[in-house]
N, C-alpha and C. Protein backbone atom coordinates (compact mmCIF):
# COMPACT_ATOMS: atom_id res chain seq x y z
N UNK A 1 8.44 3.12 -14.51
CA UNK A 1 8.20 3.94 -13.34
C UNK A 1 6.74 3.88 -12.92
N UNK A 2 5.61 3.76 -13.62
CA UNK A 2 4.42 3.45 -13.58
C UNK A 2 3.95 2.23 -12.86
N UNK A 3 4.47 1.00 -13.19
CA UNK A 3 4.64 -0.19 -12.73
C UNK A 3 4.91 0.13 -10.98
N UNK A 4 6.17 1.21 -10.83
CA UNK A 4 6.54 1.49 -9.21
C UNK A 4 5.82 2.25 -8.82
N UNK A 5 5.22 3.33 -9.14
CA UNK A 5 3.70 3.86 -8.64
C UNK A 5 2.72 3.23 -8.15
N UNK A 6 2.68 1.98 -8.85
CA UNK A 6 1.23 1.15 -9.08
C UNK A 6 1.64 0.29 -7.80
N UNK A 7 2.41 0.05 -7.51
CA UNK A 7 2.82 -1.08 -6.69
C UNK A 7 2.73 -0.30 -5.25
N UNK A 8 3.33 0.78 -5.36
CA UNK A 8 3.78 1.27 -4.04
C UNK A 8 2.85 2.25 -3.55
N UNK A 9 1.43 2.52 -4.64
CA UNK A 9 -0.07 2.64 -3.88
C UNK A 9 -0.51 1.54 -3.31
N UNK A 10 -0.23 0.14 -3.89
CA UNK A 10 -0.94 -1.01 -3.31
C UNK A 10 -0.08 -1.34 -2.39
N UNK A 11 1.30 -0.94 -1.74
CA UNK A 11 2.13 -1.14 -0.69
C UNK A 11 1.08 -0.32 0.30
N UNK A 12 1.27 0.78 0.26
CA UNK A 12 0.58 1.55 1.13
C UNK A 12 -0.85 1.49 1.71
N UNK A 13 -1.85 1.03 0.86
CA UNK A 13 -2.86 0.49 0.99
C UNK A 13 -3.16 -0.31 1.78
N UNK A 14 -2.40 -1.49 1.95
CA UNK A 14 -1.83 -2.42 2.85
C UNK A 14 -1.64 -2.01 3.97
N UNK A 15 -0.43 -0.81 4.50
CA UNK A 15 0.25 -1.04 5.37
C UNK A 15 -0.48 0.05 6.09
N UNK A 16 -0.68 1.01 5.62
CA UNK A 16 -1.28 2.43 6.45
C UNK A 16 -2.63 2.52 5.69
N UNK A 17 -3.37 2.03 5.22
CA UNK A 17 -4.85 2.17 4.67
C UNK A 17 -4.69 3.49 4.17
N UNK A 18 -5.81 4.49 4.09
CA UNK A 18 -6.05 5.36 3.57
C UNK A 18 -5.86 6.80 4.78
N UNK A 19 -5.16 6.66 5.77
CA UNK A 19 -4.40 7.79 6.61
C UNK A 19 -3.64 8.66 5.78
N UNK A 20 -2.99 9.83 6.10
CA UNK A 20 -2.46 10.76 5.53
C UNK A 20 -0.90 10.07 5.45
N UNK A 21 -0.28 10.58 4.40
CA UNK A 21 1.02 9.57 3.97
C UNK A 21 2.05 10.35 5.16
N UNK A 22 3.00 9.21 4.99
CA UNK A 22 4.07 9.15 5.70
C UNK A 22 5.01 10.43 5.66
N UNK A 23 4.54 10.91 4.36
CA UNK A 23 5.66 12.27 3.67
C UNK A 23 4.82 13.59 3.89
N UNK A 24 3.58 13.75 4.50
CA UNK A 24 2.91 14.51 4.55
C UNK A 24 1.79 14.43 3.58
N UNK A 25 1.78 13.79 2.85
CA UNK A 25 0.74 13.96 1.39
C UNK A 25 -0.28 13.61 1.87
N UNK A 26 -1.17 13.39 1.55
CA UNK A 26 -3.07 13.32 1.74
C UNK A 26 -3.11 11.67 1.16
N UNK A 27 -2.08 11.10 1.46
CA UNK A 27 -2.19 9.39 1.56
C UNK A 27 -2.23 8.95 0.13
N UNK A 28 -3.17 7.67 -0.06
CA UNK A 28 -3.57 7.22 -1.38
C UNK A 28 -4.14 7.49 -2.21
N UNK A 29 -4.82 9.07 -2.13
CA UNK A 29 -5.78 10.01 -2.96
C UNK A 29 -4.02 10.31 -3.85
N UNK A 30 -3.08 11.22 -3.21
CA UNK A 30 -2.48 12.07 -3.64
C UNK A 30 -1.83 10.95 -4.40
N UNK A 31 -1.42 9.01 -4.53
CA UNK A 31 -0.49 8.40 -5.06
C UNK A 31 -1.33 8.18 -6.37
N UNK A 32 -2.73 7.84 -5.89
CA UNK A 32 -3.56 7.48 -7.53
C UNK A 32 -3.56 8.53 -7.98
N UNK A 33 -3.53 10.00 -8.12
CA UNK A 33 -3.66 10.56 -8.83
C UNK A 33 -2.36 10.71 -9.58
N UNK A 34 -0.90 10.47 -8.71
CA UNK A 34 0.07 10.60 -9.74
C UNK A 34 0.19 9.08 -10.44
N UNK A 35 -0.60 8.35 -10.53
CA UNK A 35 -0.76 7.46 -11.59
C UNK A 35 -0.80 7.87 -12.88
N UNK A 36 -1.73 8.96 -12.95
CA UNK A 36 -2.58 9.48 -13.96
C UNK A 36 -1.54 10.33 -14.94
N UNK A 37 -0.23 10.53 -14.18
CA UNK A 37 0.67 11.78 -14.84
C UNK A 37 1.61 10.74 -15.29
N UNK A 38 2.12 11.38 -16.80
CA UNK A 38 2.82 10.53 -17.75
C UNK A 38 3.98 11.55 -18.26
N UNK A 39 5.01 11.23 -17.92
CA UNK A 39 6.70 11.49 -18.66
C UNK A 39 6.42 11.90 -20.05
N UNK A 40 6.85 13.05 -20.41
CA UNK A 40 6.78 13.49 -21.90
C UNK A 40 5.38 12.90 -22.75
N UNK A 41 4.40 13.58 -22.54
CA UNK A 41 2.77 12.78 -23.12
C UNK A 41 2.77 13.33 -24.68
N UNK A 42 3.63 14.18 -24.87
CA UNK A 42 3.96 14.25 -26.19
C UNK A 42 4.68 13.31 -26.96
N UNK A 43 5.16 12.35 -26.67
CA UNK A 43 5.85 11.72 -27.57
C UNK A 43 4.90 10.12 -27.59
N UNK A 44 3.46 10.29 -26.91
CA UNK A 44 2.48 9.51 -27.10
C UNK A 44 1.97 10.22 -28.66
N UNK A 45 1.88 11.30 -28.16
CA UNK A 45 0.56 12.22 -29.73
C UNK A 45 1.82 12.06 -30.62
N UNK A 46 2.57 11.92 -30.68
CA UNK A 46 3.64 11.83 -32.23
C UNK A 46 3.73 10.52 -32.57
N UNK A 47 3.55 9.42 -31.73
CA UNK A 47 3.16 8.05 -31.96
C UNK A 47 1.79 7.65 -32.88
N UNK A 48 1.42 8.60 -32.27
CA UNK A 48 -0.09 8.61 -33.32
C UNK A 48 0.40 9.37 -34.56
N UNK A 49 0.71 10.22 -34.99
CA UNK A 49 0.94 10.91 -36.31
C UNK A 49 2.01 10.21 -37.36
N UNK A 50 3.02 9.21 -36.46
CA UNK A 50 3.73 8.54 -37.01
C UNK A 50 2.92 7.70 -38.25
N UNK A 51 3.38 7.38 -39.72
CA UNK A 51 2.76 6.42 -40.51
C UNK A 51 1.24 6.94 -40.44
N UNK A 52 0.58 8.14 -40.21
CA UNK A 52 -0.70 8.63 -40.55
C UNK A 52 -0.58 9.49 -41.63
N UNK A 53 -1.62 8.65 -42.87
CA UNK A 53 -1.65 9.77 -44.08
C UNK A 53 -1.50 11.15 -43.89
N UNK A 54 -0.97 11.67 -44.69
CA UNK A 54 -0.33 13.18 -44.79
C UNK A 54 -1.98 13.84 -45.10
N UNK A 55 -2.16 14.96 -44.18
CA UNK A 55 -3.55 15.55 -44.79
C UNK A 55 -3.29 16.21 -45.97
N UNK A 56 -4.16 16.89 -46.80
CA UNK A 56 -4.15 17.40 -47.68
C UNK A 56 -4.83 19.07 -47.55
């Protein structure tokens, strides 16, 4: 889904530059920033704890 974010800021970029988006949104400000937002970011931090020594 990231990959279709990424693409369809650089669609837009293209086609309407940096004007206010088609849907009302504040254009290519409001698409890069949902770049930045990630599906369950918890199951990144449990990726990390996975196979990490047990503290003591």
């Amino acid at each position: 889904f990231q990959l279709w974010r990424f693409r369809h800021m650089r669609t837009v970029m293209r086609i309407i530059g940096f004007k206010r988006g088609t849907g009302g949104s504040s254009g290519v400000g409001f698409l890069k920033q949902a770049l930045e937002l990630s599906f369950f970011p918890e199951l990144f931090e449990v990726r990390t704890l996975i196979g990490a020594p047990a503290r003591s």
